[in-house]
N, C-alpha and C. Protein backbone atom coordinates (compact mmCIF):
# COMPACT_ATOMS: atom_id res chain seq x y z
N UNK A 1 3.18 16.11 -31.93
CA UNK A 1 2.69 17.36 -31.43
C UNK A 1 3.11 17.60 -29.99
N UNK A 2 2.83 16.83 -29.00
CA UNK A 2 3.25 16.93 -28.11
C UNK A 2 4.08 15.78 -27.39
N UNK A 3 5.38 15.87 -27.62
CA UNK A 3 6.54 15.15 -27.72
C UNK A 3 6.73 14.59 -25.97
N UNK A 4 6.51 15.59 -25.50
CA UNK A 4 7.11 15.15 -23.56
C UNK A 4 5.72 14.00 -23.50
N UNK A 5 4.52 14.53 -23.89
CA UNK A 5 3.66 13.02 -23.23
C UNK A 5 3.34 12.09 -24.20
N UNK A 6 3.66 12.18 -25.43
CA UNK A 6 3.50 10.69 -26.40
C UNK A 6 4.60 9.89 -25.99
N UNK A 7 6.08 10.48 -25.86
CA UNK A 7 7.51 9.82 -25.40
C UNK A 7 7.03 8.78 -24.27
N UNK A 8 6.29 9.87 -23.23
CA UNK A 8 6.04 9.42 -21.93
C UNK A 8 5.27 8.20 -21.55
N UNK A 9 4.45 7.87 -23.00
CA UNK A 9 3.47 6.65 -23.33
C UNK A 9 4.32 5.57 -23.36
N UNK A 10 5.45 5.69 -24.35
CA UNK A 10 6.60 4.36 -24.56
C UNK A 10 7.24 4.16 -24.10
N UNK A 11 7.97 5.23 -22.84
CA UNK A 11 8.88 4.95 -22.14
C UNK A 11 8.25 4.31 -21.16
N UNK A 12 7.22 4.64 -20.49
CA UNK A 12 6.51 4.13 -18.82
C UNK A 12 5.97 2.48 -19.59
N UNK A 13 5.72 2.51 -20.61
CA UNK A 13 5.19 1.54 -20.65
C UNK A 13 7.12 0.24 -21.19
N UNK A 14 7.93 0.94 -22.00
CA UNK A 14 9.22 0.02 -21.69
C UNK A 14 9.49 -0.39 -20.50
N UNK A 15 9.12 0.78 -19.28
CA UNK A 15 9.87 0.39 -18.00
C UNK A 15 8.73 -0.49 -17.17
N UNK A 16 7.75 -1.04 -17.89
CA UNK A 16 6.76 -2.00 -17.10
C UNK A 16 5.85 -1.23 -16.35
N UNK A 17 5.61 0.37 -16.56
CA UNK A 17 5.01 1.23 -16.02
C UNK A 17 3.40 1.32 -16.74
N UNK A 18 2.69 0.09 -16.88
CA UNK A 18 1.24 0.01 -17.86
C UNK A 18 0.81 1.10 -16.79
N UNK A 19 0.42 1.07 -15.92
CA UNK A 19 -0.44 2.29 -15.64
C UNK A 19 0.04 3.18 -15.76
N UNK A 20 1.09 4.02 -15.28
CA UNK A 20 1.86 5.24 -15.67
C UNK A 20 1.39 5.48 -17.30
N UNK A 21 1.28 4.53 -18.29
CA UNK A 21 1.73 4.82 -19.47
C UNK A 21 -0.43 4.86 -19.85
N UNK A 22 -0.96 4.09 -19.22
CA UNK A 22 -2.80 3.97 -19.84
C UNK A 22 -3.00 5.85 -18.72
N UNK A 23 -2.11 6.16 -18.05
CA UNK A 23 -2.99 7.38 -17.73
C UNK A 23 -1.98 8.37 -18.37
N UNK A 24 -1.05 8.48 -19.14
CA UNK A 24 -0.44 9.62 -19.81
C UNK A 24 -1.64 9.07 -21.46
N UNK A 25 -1.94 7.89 -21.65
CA UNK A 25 -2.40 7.89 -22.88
C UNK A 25 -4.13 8.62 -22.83
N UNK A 26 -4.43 8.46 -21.61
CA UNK A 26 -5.62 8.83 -21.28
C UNK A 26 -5.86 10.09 -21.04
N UNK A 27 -5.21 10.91 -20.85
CA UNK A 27 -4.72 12.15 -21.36
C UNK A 27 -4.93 12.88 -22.86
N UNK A 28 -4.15 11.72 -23.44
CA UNK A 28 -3.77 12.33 -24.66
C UNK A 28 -5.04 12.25 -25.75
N UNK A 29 -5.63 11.08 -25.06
CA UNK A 29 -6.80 10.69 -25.97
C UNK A 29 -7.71 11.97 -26.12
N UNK A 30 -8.15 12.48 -25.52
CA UNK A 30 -9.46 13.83 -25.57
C UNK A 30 -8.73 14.40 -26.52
N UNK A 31 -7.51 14.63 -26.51
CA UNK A 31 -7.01 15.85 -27.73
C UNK A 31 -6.94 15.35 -28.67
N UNK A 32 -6.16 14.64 -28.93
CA UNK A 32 -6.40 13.17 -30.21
C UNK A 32 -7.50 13.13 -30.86
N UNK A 33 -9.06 13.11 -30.03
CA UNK A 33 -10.16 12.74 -30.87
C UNK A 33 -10.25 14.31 -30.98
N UNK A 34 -10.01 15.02 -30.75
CA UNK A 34 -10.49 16.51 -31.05
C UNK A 34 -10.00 16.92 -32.47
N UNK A 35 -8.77 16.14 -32.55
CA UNK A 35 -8.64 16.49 -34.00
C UNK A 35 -9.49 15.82 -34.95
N UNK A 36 -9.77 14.86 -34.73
CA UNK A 36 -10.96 14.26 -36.23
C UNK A 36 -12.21 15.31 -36.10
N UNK A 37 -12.51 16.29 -35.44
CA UNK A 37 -13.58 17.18 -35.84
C UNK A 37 -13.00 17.61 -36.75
N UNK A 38 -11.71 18.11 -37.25
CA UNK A 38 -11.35 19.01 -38.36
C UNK A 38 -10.65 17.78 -39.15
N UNK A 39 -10.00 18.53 -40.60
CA UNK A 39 -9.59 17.42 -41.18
C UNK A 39 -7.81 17.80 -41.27
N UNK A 40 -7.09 16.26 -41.77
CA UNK A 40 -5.63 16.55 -41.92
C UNK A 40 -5.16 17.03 -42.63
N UNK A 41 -4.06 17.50 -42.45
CA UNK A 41 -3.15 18.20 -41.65
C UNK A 41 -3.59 19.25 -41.56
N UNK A 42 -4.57 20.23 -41.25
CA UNK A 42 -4.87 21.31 -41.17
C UNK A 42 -4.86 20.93 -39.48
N UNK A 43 -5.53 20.18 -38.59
CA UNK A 43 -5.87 20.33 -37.24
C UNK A 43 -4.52 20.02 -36.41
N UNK A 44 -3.43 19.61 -37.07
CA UNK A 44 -2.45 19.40 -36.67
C UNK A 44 -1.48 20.62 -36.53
N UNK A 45 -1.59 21.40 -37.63
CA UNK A 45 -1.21 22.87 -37.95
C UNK A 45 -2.03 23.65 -37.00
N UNK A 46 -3.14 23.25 -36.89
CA UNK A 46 -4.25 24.02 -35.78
C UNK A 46 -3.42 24.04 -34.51
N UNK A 47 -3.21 22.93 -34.17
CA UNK A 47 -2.90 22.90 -32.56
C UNK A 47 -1.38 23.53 -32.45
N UNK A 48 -0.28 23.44 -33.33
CA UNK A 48 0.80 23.58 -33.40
C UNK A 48 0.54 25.77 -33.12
N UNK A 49 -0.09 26.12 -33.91
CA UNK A 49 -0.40 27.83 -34.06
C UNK A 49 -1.21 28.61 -32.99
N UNK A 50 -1.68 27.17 -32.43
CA UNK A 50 -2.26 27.31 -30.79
C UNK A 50 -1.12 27.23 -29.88
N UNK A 51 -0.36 26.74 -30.44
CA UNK A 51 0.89 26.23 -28.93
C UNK A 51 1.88 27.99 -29.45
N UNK A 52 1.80 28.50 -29.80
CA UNK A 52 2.68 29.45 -30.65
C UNK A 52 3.70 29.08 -31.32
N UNK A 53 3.57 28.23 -32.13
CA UNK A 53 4.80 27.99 -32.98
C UNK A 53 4.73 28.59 -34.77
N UNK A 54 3.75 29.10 -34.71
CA UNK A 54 3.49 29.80 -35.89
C UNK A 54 3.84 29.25 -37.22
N UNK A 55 3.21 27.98 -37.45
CA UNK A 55 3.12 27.46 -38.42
C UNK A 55 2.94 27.65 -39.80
N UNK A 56 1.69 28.74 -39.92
CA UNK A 56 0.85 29.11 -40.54
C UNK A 56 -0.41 28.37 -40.83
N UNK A 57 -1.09 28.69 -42.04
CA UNK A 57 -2.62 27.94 -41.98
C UNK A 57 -2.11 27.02 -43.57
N UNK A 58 -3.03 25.96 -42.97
CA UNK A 58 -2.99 25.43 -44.50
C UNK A 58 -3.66 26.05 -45.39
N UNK A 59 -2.96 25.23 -46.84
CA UNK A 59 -3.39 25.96 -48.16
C UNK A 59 -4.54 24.90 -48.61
N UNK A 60 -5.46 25.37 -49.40
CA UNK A 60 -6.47 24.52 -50.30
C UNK A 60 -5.71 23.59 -50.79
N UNK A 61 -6.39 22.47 -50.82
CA UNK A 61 -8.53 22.10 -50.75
C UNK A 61 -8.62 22.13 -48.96
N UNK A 62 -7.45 22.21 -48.33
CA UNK A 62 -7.47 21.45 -46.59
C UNK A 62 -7.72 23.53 -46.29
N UNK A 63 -8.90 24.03 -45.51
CA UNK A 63 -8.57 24.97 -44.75
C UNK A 63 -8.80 24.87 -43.51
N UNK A 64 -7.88 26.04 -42.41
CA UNK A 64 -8.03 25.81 -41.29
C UNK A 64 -9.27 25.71 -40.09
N UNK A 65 -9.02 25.21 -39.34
CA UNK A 65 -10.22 25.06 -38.44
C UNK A 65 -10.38 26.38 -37.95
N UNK A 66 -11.91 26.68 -37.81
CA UNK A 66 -12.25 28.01 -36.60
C UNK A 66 -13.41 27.20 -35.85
N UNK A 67 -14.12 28.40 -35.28
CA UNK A 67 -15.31 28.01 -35.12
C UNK A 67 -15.46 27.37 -33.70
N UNK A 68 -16.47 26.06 -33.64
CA UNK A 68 -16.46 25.25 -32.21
C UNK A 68 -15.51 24.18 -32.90
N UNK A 69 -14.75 24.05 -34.31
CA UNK A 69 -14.02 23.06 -34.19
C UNK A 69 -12.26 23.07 -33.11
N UNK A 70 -12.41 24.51 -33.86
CA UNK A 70 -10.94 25.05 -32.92
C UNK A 70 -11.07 25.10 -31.94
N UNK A 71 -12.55 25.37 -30.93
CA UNK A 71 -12.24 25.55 -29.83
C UNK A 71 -12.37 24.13 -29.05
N UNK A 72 -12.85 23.80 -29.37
CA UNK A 72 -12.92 21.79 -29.12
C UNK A 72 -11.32 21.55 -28.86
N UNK A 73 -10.69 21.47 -30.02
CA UNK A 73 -9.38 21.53 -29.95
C UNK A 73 -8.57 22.33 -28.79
N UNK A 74 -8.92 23.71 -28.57
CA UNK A 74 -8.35 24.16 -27.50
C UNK A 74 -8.29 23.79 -25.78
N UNK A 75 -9.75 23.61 -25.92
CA UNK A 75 -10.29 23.16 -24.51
C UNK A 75 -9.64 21.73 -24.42
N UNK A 76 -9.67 21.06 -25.09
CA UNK A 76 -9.07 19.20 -24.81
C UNK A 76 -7.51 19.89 -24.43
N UNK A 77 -6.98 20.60 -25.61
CA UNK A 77 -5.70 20.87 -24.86
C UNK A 77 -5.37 21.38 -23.55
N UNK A 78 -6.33 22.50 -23.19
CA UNK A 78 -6.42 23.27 -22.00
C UNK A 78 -6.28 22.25 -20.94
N UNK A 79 -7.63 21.45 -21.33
CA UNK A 79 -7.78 20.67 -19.94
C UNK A 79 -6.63 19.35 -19.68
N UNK A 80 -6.04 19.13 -21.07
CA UNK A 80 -4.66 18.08 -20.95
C UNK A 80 -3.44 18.85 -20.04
N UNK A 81 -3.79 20.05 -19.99
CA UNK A 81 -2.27 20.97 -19.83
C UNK A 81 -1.01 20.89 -20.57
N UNK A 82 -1.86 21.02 -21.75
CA UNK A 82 -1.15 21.20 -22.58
C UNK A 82 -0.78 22.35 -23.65
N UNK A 83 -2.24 23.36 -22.97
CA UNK A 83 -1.97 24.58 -23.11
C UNK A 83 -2.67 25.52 -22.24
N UNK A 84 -2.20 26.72 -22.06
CA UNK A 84 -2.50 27.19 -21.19
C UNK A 84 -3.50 27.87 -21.46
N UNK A 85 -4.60 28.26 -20.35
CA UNK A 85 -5.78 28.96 -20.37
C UNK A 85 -5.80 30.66 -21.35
């Protein structure tokens, strides 16, 4: 999902960068658990249609998140900067 700071986890941590790499993961974590409020692959599709990439919504039995689940999801991203306000 978000490719520049998961990369950023394996690379800092190849280059012997453990802290560089426990505070890009520490980051990532709030959004990460935000998705187990909803279920898979729908919250993954969630965040992707949040970033505008226009995925679409999943199909049954999986439907998409609304509600305080989506916005859970938004705000972890918001506050990762990983999306914008």
């Amino acid at each position: 999902m978000f490719p520049e700071l998961v990369c950023s986890i394996y690379e800092k941590f190849k280059a012997g960068d453990l802290k560089g790499a426990l505070e890009a993961q520490f980051i990532l974590n709030p959004v990460r658990l935000s998705m187990d409020l909803a279920s898979f692959p729908a919250a993954t599709k969630d965040m992707a249609n949040l970033m505008g990439m226009d995925v679409g919504v999943s199909c049954r039995p999986v439907l998409p998140s609304s509600g305080k689940v989506l916005e859970a999801m938004r705000d972890e991203m918001i506050k990762a900067g990983l999306l914008k306000a």
